[in-house]
Protein backbone atom coordinates (compact mmCIF):
# COMPACT_ATOMS: atom_id res chain seq x y z
CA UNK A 1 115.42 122.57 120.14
CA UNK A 2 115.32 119.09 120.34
CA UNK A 3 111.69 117.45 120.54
CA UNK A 4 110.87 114.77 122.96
CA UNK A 5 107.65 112.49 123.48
CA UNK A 6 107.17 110.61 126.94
CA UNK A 7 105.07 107.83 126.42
CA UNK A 8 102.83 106.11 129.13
CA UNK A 9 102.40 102.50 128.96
CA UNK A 10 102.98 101.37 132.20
CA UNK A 11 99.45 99.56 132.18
CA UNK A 12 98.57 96.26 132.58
CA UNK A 13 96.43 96.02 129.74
CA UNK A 14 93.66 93.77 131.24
CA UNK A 15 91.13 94.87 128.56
CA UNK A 16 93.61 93.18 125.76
CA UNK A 17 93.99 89.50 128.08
CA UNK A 18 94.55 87.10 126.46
CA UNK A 19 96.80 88.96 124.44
CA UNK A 20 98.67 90.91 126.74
CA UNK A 21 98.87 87.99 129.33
CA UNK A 22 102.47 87.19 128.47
CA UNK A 23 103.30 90.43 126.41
CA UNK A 24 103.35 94.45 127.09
CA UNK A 25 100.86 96.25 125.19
CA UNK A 26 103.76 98.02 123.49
CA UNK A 27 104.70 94.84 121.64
CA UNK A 28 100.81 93.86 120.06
CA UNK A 29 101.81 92.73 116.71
CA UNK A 30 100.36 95.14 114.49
CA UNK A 31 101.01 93.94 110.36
CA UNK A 32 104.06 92.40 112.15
CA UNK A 33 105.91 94.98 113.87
CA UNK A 34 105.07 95.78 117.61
CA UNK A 35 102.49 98.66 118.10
CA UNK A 36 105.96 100.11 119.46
CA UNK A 37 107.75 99.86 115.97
CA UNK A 38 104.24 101.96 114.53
CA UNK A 39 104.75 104.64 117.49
CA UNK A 40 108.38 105.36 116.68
CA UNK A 41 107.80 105.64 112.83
CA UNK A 42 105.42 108.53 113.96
CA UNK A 43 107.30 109.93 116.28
CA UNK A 44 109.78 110.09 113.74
CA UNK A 45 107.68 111.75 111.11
CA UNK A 46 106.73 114.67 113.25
CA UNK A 47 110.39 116.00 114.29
CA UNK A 48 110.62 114.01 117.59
CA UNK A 49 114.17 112.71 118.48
CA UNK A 50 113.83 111.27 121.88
CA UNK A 51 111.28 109.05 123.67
CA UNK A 52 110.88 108.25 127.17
CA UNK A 53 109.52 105.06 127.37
CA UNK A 54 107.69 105.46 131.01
CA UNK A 55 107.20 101.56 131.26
CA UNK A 56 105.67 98.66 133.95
CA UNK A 57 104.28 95.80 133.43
CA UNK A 58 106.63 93.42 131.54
CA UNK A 59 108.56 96.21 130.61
CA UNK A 60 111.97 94.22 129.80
CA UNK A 61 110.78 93.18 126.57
CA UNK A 62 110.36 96.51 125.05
CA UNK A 63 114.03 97.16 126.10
CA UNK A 64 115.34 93.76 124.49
CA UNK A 65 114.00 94.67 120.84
CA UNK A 66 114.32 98.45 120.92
CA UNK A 67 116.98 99.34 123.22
CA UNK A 68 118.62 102.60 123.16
CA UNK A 69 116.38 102.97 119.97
CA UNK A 70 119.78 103.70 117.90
CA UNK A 71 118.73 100.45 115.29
CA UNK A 72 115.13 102.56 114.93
CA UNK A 73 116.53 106.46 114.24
CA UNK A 74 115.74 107.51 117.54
CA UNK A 75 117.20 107.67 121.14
CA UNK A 76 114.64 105.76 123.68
CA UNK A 77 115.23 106.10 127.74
CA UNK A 78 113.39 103.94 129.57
CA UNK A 79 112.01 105.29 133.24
CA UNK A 80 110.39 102.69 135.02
CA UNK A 81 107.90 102.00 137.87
CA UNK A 82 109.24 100.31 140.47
CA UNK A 83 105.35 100.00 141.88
CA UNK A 84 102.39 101.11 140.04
CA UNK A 85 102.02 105.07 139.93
CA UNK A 86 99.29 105.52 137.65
CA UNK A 87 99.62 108.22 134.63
CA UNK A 88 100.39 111.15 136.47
CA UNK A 89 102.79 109.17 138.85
CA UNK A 90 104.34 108.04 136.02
CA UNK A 91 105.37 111.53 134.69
CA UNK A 92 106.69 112.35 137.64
CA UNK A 93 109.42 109.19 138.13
CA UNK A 94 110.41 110.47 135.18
CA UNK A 95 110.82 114.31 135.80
CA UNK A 96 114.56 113.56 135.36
CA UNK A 97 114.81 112.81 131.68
CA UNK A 98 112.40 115.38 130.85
CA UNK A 99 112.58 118.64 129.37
CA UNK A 100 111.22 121.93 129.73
CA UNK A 101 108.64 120.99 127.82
CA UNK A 102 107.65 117.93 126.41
CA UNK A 103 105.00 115.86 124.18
CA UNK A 104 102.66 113.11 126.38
CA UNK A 105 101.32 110.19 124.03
CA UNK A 106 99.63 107.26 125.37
CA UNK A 107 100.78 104.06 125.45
CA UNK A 108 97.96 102.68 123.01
CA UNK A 109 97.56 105.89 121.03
CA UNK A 110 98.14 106.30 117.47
CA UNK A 111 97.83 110.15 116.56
CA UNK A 112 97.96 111.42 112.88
CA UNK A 113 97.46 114.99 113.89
CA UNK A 114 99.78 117.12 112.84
CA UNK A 115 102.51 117.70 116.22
CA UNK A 116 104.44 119.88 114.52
CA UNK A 117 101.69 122.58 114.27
CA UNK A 118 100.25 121.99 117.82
CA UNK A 119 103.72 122.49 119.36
CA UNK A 120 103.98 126.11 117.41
CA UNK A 121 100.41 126.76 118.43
CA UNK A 122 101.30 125.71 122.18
CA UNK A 123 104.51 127.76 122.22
CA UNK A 124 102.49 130.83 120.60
CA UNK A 125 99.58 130.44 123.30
CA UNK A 126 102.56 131.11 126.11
CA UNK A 127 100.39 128.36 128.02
CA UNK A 128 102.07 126.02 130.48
CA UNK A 129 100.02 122.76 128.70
CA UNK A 130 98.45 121.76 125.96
CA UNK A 131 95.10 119.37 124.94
CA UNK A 132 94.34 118.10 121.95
CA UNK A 133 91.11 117.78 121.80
CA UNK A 134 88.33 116.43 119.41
CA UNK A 135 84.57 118.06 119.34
CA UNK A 136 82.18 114.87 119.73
CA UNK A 137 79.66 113.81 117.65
CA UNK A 138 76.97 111.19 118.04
CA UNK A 139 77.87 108.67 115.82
CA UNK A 140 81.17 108.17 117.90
CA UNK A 141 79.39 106.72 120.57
CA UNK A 142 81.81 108.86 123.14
CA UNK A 143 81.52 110.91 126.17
CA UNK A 144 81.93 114.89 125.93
CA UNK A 145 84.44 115.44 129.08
CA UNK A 146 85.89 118.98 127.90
CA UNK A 147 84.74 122.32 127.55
CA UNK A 148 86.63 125.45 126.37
CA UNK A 149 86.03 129.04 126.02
CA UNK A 150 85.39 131.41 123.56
CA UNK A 151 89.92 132.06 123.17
CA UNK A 152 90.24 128.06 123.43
CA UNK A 153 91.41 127.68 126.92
CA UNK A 154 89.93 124.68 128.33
CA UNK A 155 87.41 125.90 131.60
CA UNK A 156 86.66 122.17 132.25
CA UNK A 157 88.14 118.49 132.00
CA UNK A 158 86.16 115.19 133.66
CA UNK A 159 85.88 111.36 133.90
CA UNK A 160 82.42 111.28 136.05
CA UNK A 161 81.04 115.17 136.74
CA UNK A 162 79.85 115.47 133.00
CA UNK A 163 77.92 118.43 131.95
CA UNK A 164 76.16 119.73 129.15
CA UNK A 165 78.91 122.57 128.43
CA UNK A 166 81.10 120.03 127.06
CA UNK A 167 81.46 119.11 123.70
CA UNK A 168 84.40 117.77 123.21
CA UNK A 169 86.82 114.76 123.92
CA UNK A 170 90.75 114.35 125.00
CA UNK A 171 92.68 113.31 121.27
CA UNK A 172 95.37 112.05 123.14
CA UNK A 173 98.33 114.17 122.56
CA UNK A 174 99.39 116.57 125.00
CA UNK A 175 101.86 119.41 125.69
CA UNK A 176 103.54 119.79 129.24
CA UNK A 177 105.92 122.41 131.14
CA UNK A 178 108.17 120.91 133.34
CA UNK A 179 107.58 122.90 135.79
CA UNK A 180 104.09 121.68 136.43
CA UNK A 181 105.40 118.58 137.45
CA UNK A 182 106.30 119.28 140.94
CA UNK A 183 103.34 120.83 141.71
CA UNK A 184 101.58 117.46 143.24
CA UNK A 185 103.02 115.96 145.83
CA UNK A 186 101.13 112.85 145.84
CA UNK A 187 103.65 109.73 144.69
CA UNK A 188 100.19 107.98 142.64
CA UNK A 189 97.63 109.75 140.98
CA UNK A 190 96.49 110.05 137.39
CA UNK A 191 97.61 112.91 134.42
CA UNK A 192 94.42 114.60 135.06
CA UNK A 193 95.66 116.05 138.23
CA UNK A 194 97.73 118.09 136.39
CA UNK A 195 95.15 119.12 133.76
CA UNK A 196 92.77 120.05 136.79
CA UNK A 197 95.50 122.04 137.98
CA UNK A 198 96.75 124.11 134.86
CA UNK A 199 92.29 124.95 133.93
CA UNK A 200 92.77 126.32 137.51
CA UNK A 201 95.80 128.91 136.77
CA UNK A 202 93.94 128.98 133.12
CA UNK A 203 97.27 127.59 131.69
CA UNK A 204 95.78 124.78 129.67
CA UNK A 205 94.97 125.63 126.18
CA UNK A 206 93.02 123.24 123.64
CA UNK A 207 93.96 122.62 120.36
CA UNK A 208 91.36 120.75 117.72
CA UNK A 209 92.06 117.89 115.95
CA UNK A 210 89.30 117.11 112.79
CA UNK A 211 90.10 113.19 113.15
CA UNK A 212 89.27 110.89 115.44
CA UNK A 213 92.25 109.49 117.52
CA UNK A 214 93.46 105.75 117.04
CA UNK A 215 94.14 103.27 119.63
CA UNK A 216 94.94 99.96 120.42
CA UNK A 217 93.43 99.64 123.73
CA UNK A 218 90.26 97.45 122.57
CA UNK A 219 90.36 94.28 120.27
CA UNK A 220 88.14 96.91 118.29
CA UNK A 221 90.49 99.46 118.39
CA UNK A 222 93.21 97.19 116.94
CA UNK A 223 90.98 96.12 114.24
CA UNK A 224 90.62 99.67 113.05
CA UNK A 225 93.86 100.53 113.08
CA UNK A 226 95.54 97.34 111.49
CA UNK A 227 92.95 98.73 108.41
CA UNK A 228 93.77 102.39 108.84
CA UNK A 229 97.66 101.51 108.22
CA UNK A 230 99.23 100.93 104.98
C-alpha cells in the first residue's frame, strides 16, 4: 500500500516574524533549500509517496517551487484553507485526498524516528491512531502532557490540565484512521480533538521515540537543526 503524509502548515508563523512576514514557514531557507525541500527528502527516506500539503497563509509559493512534486520524487496535493481552520480543521478540508490511514507531520517538524517501524507497530496494535511520543526529562526544559498505561495506550493527552501521571511529550508524528475524521462536526478546532476522542474509545496507542523531535518553529529551533543536518 501506498504511504501518504498530510502535513499541517497552514500557520501564520508569528513566532518566526520577521522571517515569515513575506514567506510561508514551509519555505525558511534551511542550508539553502526551503525547510520544505528537507521535509520531502524525509518523507522520501521512510517509504512515503504522497504528501498533502494542507496549506494557508501564503500558500502559493510552496505550489510555485514544488508543484505536483514530480521534479522532487514525490506526488504533492495541495488542500487549502479557504479561512483559518486550525489543525484539526485542517485535516478535515482535506478528508478527500486522504486515505484510510495516513501519517500527520507538522508543518515545522523534522522527525528522524524511524516511520517505517511505527506504521508496522500501529497496524499491529489494530488501533484507530497513533502518538509518537517522547518520555521527558528535565534538562529539556518541556512540559509532560501524556500519560500511558501499562500496554502503551495513551489514558491522557493535555495543553493546560497537567498532572503528575504524565511523563511524556507529543514527538510529532502521528498515525490516523480515516474514519475518525468525521467524527467532529465542528468546521475549526485543533488535532487534539481527535486525540481526546480516540483515549476515549481507548483507540490511541503511543509509540516511543529515544530522540528528541526537531523543529523549526523558534529562531532556536532553526539554529539546532541547520547544525543537526549534514
Amino acid at each position: 500500500m501506498k504511504k501518504q503524509v498530510a502535513i499541517l502548515a497552514g500557520g501564520l508563523a508569528t513566532r518566526l516574524y520577521p522571517l515569515t512576514e513575506k514567506i510561508p514557514k514551509a519555505m525558511v531557507d534551511i542550508k539553502g533549500k526551503p525547510f520544505f525541500e528537507h521535509q520531502i527528502a524525509l518523507c522520501k527516506k521512510n517509504g512515503i509517496e504522497e504528501i498533502v500539503f494542507c496549506g494557508g497563509y501564503l500558500w502559493e509559493q510552496v505550489a510555485d517551487y514544488f508543484g505536483d512534486g514530480r521534479k522532487f520524487g514525490i506526488k504533492i496535493v495541495y488542500s487549502i484553507e479557504k479561512e483559518k481552520l486550525d489543525t484539526g480543521g485542517a485535516l478535515k478540508n482535506a478528508i478527500n485526498f486522504l486515505r484510510e490511514d495516513f501519517f500527520v507531520l507538522y508543518g515545522d517538524s523534522y522527525l528522524t524516528i524511524d516511520w517505517k517501524k511505527a506504521w508496522n507497530f500501529y497496524k499491529k496494535s489494530k488501533a484507530k491512531g497513533l502518538m509518537t511520543i517522547y518520555q521527558n526529562r528535565p534538562e529539556d526544559g518541556l512540559r509532560s502532557q501524556i500519560a500511558i498505561n501499562e500496554k502503551g495506550w495513551i489514558t491522557d493527552f493535555t495543553k493546560e490540565n497537567f498532572t503528575p501521571e504524565m511523563k511524556y511529550v507529543e514527538y510529532g508524528l502521528n498515525i490516523l484512521n480515516l474514519e475518525v475524521l468525521d467524527k467532529i462536526s465542528e468546521k475549526t478546532f485543533p488535532i487534539g480533538n481527535y486525540f481526546e476522542l480516540l483515549i476515549a474509545r481507548r483507540q490511541l496507542i503511543g509509540y516511543e521515540s529515544a530522540e528528541i523531535f526537531q523543529e523549526i518553529g523558534s529562531f532556536e529551533g532553526i539554529k539546532k537543526l541547520i547544525d543537526s543536518i549534514n
